[in-house]
N, C-alpha and C. Protein backbone atom coordinates (compact mmCIF):
# COMPACT_ATOMS: atom_id res chain seq x y z
N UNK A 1 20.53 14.50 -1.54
CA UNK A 1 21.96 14.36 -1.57
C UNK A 1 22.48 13.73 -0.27
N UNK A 2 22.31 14.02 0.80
CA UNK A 2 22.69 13.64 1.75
C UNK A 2 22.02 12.06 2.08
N UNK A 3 21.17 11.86 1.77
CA UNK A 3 20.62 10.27 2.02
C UNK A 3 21.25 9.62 1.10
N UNK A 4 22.19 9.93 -0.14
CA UNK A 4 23.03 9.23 -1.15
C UNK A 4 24.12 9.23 -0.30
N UNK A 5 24.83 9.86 0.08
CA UNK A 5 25.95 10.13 1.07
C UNK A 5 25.87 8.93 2.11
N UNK A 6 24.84 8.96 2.68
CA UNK A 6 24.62 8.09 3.81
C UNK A 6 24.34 6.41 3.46
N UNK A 7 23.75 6.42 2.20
CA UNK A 7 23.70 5.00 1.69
C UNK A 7 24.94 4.65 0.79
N UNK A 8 25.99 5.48 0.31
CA UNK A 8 27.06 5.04 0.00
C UNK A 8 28.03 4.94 0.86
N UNK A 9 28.23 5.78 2.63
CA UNK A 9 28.67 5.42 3.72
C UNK A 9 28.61 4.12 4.10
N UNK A 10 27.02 3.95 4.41
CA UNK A 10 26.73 2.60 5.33
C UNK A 10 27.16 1.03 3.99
N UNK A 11 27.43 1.40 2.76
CA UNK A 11 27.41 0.52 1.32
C UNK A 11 29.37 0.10 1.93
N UNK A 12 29.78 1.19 1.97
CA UNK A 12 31.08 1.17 2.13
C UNK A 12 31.76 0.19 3.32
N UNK A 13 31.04 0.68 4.32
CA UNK A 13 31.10 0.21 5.76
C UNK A 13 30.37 -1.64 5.23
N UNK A 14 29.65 -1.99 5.00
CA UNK A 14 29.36 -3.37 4.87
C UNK A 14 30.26 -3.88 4.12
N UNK A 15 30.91 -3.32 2.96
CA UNK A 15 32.01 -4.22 2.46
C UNK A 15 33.06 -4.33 3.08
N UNK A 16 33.77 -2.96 3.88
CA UNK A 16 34.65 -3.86 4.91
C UNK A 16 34.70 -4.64 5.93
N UNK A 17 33.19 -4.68 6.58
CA UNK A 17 32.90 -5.87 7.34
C UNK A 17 32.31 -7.04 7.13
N UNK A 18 32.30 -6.80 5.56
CA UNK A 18 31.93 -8.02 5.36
C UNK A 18 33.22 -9.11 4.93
N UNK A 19 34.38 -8.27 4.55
CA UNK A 19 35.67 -8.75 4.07
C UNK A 19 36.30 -9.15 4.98
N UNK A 20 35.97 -9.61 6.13
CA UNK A 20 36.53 -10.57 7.15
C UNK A 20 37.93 -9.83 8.04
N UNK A 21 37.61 -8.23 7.86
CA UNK A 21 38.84 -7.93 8.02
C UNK A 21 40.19 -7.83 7.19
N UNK A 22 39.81 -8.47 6.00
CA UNK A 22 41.22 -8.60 4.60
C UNK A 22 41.29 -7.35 4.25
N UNK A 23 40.43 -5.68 4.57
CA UNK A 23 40.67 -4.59 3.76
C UNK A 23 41.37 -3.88 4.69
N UNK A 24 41.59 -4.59 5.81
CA UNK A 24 42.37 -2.96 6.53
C UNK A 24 43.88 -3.13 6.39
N UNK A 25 44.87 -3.81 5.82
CA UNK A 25 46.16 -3.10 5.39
C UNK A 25 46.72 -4.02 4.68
N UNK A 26 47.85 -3.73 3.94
CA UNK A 26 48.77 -4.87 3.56
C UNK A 26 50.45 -4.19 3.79
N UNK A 27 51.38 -5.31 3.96
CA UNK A 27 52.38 -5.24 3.92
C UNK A 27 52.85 -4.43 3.02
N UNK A 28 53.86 -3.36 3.21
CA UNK A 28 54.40 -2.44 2.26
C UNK A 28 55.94 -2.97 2.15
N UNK A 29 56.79 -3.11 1.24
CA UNK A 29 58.03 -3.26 1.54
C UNK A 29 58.07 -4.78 0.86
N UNK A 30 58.95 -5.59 2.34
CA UNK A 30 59.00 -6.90 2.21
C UNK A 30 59.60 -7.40 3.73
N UNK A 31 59.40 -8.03 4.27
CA UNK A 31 60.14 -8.56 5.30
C UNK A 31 61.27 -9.74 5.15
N UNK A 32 62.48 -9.55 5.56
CA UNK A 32 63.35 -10.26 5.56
C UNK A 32 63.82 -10.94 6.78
N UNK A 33 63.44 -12.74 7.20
CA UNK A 33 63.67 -13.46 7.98
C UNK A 33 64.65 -14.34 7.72
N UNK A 34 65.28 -14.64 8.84
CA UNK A 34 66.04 -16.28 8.98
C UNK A 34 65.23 -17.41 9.48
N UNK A 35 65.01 -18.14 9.15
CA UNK A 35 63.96 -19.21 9.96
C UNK A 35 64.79 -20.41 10.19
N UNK A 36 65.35 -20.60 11.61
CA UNK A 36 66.35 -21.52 11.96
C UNK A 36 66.09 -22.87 12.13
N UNK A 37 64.80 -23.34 11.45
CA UNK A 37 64.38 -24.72 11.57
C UNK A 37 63.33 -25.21 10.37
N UNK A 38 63.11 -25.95 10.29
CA UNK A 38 62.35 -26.41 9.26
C UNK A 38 60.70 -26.35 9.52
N UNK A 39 60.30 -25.89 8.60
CA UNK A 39 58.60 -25.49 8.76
C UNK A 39 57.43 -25.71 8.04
N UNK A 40 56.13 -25.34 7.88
CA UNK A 40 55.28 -25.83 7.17
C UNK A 40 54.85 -24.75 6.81
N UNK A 41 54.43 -23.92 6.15
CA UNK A 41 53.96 -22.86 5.41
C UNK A 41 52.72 -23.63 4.73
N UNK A 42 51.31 -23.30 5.47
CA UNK A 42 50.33 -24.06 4.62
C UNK A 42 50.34 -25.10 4.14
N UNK A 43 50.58 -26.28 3.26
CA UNK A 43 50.58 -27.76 2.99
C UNK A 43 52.16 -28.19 2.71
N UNK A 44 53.02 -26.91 2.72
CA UNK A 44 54.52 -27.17 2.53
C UNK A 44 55.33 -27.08 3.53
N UNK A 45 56.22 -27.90 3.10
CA UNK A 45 57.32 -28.32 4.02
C UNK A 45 58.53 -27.49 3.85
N UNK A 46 58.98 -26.50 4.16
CA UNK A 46 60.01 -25.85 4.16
C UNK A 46 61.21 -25.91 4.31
N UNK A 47 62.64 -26.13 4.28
CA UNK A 47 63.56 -25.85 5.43
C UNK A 47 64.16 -24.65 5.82
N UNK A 48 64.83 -24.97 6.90
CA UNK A 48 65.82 -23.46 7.86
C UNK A 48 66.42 -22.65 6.73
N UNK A 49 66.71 -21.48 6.57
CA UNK A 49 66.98 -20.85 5.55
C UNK A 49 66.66 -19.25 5.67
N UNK A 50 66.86 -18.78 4.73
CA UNK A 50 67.04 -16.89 4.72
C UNK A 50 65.34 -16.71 3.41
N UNK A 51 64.18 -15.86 4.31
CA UNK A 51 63.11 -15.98 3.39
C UNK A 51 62.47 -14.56 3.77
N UNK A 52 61.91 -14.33 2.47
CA UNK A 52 61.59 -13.22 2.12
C UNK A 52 59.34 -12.99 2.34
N UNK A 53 59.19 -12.22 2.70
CA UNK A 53 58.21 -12.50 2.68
C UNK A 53 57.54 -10.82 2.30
N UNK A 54 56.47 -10.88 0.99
CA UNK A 54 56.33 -9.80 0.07
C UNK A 54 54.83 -9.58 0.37
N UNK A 55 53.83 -8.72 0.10
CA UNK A 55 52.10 -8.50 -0.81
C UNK A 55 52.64 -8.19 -1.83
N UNK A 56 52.67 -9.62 -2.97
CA UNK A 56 52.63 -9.39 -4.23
C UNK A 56 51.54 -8.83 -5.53
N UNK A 57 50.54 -8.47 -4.56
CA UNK A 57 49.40 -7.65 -5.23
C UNK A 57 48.37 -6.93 -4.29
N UNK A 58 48.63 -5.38 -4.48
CA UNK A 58 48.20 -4.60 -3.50
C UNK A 58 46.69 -4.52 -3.54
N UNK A 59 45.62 -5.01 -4.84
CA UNK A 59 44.25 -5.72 -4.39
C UNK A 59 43.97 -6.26 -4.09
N UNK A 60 44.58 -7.30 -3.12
CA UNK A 60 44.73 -8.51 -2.22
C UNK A 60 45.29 -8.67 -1.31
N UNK A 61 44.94 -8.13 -0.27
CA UNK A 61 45.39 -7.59 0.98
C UNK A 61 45.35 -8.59 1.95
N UNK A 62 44.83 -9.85 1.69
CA UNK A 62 44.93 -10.84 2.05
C UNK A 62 45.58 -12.69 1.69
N UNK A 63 46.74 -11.48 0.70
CA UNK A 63 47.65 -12.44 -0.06
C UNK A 63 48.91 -12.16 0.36
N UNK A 64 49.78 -13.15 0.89
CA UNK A 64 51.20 -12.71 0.78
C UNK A 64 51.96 -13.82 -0.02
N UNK A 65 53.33 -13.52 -0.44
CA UNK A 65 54.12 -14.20 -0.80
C UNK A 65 55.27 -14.86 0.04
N UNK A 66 55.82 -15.84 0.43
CA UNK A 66 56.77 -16.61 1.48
C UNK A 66 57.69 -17.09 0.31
N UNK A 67 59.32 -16.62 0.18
CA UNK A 67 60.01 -17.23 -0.62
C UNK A 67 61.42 -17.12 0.35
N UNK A 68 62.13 -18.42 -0.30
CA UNK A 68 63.76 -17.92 -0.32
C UNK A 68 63.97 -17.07 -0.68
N UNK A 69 65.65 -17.26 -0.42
CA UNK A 69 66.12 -16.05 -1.24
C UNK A 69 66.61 -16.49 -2.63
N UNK A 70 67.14 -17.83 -2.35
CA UNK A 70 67.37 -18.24 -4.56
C UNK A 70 66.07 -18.76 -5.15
N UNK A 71 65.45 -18.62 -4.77
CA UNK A 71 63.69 -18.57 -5.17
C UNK A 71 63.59 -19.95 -5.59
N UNK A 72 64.32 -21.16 -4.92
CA UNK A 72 64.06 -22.37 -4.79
C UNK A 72 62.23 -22.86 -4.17
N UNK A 73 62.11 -22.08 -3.10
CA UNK A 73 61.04 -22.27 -2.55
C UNK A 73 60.13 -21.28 -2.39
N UNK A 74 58.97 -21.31 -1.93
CA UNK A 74 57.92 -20.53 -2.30
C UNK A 74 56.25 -21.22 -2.20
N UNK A 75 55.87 -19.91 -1.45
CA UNK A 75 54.28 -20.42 -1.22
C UNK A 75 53.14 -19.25 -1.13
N UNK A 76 51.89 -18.93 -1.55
CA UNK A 76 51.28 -18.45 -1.54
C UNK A 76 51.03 -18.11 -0.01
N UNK A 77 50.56 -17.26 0.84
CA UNK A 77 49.81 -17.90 2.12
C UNK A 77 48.27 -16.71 2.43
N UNK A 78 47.53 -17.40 2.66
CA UNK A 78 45.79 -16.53 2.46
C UNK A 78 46.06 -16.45 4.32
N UNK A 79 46.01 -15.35 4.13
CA UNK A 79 45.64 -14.34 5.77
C UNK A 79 44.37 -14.31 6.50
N UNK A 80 44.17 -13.83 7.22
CA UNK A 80 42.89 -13.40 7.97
C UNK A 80 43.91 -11.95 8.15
N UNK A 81 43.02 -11.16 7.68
CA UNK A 81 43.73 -9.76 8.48
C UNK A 81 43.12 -9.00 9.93
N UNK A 82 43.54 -9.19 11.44
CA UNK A 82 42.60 -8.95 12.40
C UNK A 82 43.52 -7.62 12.54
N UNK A 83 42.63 -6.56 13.30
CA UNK A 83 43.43 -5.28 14.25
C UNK A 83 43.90 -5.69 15.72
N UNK A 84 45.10 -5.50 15.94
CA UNK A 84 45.35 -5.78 17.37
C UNK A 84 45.24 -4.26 18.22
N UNK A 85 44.77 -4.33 19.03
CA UNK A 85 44.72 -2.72 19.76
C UNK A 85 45.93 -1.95 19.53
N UNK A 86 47.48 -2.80 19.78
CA UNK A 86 48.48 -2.54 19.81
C UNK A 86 49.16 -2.51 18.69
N UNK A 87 49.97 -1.24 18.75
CA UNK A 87 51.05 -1.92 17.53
C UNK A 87 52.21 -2.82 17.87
N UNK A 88 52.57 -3.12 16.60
CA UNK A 88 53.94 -4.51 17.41
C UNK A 88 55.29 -3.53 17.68
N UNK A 89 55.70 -3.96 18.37
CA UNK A 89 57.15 -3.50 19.00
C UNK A 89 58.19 -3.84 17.91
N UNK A 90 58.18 -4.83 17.19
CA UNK A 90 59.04 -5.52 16.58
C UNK A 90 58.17 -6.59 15.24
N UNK A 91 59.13 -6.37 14.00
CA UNK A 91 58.28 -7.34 12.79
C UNK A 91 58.90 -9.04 13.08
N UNK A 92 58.01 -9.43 13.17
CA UNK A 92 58.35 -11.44 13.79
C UNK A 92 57.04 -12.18 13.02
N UNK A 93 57.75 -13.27 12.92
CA UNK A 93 56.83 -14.18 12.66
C UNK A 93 56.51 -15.09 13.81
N UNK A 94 54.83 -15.83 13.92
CA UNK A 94 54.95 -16.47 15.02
C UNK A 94 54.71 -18.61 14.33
N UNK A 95 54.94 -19.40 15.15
CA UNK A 95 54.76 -20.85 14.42
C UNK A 95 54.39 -21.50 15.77
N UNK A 96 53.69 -22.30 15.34
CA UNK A 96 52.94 -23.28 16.26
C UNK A 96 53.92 -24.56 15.96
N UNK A 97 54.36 -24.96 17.26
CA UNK A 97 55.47 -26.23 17.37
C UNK A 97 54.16 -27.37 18.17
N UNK A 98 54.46 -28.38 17.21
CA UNK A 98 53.41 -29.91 17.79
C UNK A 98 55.13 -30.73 17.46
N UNK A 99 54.57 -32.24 18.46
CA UNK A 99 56.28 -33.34 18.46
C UNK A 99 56.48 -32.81 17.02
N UNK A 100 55.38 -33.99 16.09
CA UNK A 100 55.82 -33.33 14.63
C UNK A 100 56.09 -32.83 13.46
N UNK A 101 55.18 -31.51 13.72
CA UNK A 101 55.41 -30.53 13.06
C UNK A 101 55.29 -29.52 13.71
N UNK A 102 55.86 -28.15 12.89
CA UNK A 102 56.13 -26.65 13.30
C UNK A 102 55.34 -25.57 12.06
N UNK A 103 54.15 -25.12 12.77
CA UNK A 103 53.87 -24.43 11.47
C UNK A 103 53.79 -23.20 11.82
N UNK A 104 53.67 -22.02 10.30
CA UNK A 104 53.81 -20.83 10.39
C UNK A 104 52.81 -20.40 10.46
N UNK A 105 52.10 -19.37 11.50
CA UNK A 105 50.69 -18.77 11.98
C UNK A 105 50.79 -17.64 11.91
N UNK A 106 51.63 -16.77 11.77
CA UNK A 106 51.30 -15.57 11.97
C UNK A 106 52.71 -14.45 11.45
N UNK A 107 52.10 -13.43 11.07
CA UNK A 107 53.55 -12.50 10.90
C UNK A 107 52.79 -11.01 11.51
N UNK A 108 53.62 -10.53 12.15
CA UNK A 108 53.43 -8.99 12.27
C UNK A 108 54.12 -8.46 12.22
N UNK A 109 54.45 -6.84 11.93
CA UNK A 109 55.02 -5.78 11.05
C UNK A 109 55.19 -4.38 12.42
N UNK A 110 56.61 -3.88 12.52
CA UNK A 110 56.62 -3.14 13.27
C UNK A 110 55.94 -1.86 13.98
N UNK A 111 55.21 -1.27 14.41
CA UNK A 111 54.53 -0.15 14.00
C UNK A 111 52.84 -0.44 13.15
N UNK A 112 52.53 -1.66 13.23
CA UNK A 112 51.90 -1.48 12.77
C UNK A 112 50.41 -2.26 14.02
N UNK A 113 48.90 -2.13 13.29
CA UNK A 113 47.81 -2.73 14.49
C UNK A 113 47.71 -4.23 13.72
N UNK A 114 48.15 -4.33 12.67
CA UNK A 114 47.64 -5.74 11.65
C UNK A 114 48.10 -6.98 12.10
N UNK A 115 46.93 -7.93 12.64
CA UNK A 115 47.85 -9.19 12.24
C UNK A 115 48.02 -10.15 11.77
N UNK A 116 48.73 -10.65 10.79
CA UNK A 116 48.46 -11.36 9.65
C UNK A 116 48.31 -13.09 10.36
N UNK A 117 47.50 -13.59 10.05
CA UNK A 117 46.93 -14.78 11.02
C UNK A 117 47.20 -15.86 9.53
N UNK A 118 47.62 -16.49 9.14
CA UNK A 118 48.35 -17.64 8.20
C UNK A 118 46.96 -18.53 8.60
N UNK A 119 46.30 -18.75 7.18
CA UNK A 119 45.44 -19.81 6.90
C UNK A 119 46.01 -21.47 7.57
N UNK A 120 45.20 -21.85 8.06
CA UNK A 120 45.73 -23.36 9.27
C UNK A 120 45.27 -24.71 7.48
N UNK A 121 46.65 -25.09 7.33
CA UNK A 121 46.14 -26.34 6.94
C UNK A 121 45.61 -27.61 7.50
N UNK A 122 45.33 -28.54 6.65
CA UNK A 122 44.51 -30.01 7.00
C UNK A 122 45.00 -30.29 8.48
N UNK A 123 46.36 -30.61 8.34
CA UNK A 123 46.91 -31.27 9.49
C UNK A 123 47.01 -30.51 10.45
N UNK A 124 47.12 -29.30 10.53
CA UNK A 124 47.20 -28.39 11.98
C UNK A 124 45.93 -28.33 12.20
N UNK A 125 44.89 -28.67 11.67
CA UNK A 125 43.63 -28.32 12.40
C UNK A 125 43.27 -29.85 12.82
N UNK A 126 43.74 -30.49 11.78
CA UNK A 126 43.83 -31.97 12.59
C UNK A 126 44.30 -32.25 14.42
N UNK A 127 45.64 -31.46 13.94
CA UNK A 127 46.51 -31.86 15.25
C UNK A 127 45.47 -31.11 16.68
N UNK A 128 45.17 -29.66 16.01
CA UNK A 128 44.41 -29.24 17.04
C UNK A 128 42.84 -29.79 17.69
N UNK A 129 42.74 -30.34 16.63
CA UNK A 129 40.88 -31.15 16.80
C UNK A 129 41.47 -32.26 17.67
N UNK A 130 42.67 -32.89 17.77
CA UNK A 130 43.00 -33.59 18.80
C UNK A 130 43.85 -33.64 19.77
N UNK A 131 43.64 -32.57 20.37
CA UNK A 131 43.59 -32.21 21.79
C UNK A 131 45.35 -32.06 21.94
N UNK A 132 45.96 -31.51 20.67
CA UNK A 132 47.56 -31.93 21.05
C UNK A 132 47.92 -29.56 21.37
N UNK A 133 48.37 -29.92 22.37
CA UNK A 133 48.64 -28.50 23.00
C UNK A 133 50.65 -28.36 21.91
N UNK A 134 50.43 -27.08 21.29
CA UNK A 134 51.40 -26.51 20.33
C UNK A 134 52.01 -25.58 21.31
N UNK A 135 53.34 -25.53 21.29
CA UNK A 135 54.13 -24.55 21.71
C UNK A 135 54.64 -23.30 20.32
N UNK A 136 54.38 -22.01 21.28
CA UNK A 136 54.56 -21.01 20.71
C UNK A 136 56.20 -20.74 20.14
N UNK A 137 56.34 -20.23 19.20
CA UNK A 137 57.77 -19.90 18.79
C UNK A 137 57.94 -18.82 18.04
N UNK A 138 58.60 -18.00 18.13
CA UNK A 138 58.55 -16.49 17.73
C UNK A 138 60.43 -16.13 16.77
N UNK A 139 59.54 -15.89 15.67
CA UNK A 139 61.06 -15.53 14.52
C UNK A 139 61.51 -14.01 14.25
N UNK A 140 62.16 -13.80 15.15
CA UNK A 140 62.24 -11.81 14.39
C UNK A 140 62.89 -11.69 13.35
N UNK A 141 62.32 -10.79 12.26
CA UNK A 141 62.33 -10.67 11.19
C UNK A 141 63.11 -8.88 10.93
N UNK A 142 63.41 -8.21 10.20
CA UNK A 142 63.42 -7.52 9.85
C UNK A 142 62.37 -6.38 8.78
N UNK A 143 62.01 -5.39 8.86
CA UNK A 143 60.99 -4.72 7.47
C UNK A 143 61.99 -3.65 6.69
N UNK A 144 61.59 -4.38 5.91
CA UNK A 144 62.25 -2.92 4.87
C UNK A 144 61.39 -2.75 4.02
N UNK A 145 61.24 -1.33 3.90
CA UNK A 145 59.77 -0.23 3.65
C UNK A 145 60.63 0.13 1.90
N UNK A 146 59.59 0.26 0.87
CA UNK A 146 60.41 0.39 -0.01
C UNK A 146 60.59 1.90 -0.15
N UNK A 147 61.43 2.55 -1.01
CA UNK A 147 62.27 3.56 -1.08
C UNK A 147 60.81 4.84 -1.56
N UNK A 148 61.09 5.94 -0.70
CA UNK A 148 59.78 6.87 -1.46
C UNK A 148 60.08 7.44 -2.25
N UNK A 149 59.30 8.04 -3.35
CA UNK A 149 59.59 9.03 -4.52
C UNK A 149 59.86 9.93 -4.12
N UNK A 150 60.38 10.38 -5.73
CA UNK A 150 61.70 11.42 -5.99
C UNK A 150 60.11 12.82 -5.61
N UNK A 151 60.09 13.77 -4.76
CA UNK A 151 59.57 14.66 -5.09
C UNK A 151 58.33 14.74 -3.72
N UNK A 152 58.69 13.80 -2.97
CA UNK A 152 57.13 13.67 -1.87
C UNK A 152 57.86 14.61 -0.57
């Protein structure tokens, strides 16, 4: 019994390290941003606007959803989920500014160690394979946690 214990431990432990980090949390709620400039969200082009950002499926912890708010726009975005030692002080998104373009890299969640690292498209890894230095830019966002049940 106990050597079953121990090989369904160490079974357990390889699938979350083998999951790149995508199993240790997902967004609960939704975060609600203003993004005061126009952006790239993975291969899309965005503009400035009021956007919502969801985990539209809690077995995919390395899926989020990026929308407006009249659900004009909208994008999938695939994470890396890393632990930061720290929790964040504040829920923000972060974007990498090149002359031109501005893309979205990162979101983190108040209170929490997660940080959601935004899959780099073609051209940002382009821009970075050539030697072009990105300035940091930081969006604070709001979290709203959804409502708990009647009875907890």
């Amino acid at each position: 019994m106990r050597t079953r214990s121990i090989t369904i431990l160490a079974s357990l432990l390889l699938v979350m390290l083998g999951s790149g980090g995508r199993a240790l949390a997902q967004i609960t709620g939704r975060i609600d941003v203003n993004i005061p400039f126009r952006f790239r969200a993975v291969n899309t082009v965005l503009p400035p606007g009021d956007y919502v950002i969801e985990a539209p499926d809690p077995e995919e912890p390395g899926v989020l959803w990026l929308h407006d708010r009249t659900g004009a726009y909208g994008v999938y975005l695939l994470t890396e989920n890393t632990e930061d030692p720290f929790p964040a002080s504040e829920t923000y998104l972060t974007f990498d500014r090149f002359t031109e373009f501005t893309f979205l890299t990162g979101v983190r969640v108040e209170g929490e160690v997660v940080d959601y690292q935004v899959e780099k498209s073609r051209t940002q890894r382009r821009l970075e394979a050539a030697s072009r230095q990105a300035e940091r830019a930081r969006v604070t966002g709001r979290h709203v946690r959804p409502p708990k049940a009647a009875g907890r």
